[in-house]
C-alpha atoms as a PDB file:
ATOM      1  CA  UNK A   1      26.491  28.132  -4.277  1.00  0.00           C
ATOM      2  CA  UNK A   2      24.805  25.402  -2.703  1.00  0.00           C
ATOM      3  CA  UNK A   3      25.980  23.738   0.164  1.00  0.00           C
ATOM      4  CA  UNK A   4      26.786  20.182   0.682  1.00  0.00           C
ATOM      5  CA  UNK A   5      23.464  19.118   3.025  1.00  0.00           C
ATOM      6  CA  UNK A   6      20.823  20.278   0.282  1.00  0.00           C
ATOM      7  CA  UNK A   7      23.100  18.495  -2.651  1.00  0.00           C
ATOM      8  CA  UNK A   8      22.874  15.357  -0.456  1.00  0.00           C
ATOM      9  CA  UNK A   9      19.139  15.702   0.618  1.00  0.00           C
ATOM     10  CA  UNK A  10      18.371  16.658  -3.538  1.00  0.00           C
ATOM     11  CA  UNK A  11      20.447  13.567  -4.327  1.00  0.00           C
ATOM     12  CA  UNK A  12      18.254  11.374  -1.716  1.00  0.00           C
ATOM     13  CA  UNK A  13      15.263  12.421  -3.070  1.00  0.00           C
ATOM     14  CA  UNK A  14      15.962  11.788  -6.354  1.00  0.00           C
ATOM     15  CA  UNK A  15      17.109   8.404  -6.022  1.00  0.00           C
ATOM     16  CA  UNK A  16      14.003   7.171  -3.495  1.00  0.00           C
ATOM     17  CA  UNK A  17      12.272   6.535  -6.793  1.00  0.00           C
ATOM     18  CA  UNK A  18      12.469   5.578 -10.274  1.00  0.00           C
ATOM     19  CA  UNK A  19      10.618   8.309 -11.461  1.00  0.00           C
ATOM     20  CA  UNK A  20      10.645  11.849  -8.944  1.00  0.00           C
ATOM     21  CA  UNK A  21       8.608  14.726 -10.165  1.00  0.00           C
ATOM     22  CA  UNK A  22       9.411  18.429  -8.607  1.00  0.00           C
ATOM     23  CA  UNK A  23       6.424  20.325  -9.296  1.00  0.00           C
ATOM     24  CA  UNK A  24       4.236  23.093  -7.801  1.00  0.00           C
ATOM     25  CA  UNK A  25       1.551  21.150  -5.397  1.00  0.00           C
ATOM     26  CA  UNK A  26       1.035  18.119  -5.429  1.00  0.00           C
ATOM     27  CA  UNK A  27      -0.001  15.046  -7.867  1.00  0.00           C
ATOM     28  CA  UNK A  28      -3.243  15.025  -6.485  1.00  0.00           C
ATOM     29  CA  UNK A  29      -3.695  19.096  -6.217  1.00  0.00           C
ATOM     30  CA  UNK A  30      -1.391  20.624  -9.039  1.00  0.00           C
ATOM     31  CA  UNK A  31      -0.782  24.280  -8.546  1.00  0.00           C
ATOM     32  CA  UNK A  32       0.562  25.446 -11.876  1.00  0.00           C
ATOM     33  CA  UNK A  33      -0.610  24.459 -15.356  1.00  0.00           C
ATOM     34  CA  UNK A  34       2.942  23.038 -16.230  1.00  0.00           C
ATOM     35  CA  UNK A  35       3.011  20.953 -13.553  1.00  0.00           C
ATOM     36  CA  UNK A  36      -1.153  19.611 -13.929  1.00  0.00           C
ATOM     37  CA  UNK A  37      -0.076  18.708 -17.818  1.00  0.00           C
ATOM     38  CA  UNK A  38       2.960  16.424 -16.371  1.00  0.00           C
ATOM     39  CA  UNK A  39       0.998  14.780 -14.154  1.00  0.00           C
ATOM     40  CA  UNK A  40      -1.759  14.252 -16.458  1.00  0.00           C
ATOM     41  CA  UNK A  41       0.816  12.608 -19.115  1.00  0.00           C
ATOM     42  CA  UNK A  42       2.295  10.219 -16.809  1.00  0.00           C
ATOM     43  CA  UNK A  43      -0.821   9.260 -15.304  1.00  0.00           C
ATOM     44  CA  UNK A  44      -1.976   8.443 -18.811  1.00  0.00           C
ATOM     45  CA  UNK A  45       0.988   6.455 -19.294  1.00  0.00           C
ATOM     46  CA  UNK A  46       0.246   4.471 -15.991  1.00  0.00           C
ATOM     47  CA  UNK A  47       3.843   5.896 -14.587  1.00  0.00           C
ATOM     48  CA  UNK A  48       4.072   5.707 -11.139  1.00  0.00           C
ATOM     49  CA  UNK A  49       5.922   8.508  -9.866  1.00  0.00           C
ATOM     50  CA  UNK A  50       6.968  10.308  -6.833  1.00  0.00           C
ATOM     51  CA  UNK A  51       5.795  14.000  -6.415  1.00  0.00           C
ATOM     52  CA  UNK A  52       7.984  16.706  -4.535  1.00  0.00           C
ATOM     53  CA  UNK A  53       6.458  19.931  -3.930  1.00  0.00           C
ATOM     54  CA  UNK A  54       9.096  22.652  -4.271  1.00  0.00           C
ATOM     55  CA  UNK A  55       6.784  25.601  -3.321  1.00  0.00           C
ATOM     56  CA  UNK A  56       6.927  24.067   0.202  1.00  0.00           C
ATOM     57  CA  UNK A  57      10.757  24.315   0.423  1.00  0.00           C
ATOM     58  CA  UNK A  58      12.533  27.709  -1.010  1.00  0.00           C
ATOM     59  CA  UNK A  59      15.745  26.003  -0.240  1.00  0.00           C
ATOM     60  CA  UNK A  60      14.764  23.166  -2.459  1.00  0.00           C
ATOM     61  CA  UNK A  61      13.406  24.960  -4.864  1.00  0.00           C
ATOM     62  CA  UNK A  62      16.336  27.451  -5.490  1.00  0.00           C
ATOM     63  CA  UNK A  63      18.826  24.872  -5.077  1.00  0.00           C
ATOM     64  CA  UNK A  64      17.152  22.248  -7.366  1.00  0.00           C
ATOM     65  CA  UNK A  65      17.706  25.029 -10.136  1.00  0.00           C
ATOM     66  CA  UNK A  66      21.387  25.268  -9.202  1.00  0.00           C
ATOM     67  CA  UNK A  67      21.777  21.323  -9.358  1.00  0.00           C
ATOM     68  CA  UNK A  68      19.726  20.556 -12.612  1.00  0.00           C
ATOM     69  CA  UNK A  69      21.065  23.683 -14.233  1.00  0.00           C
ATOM     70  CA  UNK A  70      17.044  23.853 -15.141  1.00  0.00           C
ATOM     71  CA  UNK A  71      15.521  27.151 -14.051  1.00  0.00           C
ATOM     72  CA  UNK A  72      11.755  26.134 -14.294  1.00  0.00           C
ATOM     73  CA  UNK A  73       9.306  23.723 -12.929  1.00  0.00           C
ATOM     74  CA  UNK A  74       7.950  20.997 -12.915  1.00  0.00           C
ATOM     75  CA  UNK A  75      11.780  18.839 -13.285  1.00  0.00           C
ATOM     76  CA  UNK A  76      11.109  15.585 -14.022  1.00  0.00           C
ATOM     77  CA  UNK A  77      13.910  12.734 -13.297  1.00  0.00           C
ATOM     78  CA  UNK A  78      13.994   9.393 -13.961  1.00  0.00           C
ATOM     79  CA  UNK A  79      16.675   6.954 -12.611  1.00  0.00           C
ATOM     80  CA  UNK A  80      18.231  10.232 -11.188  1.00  0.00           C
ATOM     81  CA  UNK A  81      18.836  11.889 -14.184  1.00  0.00           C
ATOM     82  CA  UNK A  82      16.700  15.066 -15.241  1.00  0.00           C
ATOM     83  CA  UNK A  83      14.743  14.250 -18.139  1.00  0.00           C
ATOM     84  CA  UNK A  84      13.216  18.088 -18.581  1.00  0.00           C
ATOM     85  CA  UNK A  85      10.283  20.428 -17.959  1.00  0.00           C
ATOM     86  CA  UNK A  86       6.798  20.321 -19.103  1.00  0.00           C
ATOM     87  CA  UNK A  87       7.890  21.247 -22.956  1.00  0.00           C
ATOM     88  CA  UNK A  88      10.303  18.164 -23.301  1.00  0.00           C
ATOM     89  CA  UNK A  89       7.930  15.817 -21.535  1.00  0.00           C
ATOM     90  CA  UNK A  90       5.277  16.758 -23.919  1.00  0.00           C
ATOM     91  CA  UNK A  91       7.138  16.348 -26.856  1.00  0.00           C
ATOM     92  CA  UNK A  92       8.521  12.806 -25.683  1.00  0.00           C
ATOM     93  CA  UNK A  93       5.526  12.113 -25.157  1.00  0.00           C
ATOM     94  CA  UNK A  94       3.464  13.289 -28.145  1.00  0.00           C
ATOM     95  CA  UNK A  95       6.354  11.434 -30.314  1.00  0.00           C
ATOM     96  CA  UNK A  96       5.826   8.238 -28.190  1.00  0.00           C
ATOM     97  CA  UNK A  97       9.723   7.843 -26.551  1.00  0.00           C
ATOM     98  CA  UNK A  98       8.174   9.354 -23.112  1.00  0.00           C
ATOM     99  CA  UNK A  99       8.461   5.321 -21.804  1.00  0.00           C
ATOM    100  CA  UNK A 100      11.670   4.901 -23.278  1.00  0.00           C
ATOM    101  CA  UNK A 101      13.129   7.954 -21.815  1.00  0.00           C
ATOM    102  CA  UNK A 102      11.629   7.083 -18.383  1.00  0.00           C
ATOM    103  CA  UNK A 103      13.435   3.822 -18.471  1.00  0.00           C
ATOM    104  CA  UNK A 104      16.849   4.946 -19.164  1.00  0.00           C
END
């Protein structure tokens, strides 16, 4: 169950930007394929996003799985709701309604 402190601190981070991605690395140095193919679709839709690396938190990490009810990553959220993992981002995004989810 997670505790209060890392619901808040999830919460936070979520809402410091319109669009938060959890991944493994970083934007700039990916460390998973999954999360490289996110980043490479939003940067080819010009999305400006902020970029949370999970594998430098275990707390985060297992408690962002509790909170989305999402057991992979990358978890991308936008306006603080969870929008998916690298499967539904490509298919929003392959059908064109990637920028139209994103600005829910």
């Amino acid at each position: 169950m997670m505790d209060d402190a890392l619901r808040q601190r999830i919460e936070s981070t979520v809402g410091q930007a319109p669009v938060v991605l959890f991944m493994k690395g970083t934007k700039n140095f990916p460390q998973c394929g999954f999360s490289a193919k996110v980043v490479e679709i939003l940067k080819s839709q010009s999305v400006e996003f902020r970029d949370v690396n999970i594998l430098a938190d275990e707390g985060l990490r297992q408690g962002l799985k509790e909170y989305s009810n999402w057991p992979t990553f990358p978890q991308l959220y936008a306006n603080g709701k969870l929008v998916g993992g690298c499967d539904i981002v490509t298919s929003l995004h392959e059908s064109g309604q990637l920028t139209e989810a994103l600005a829910k």
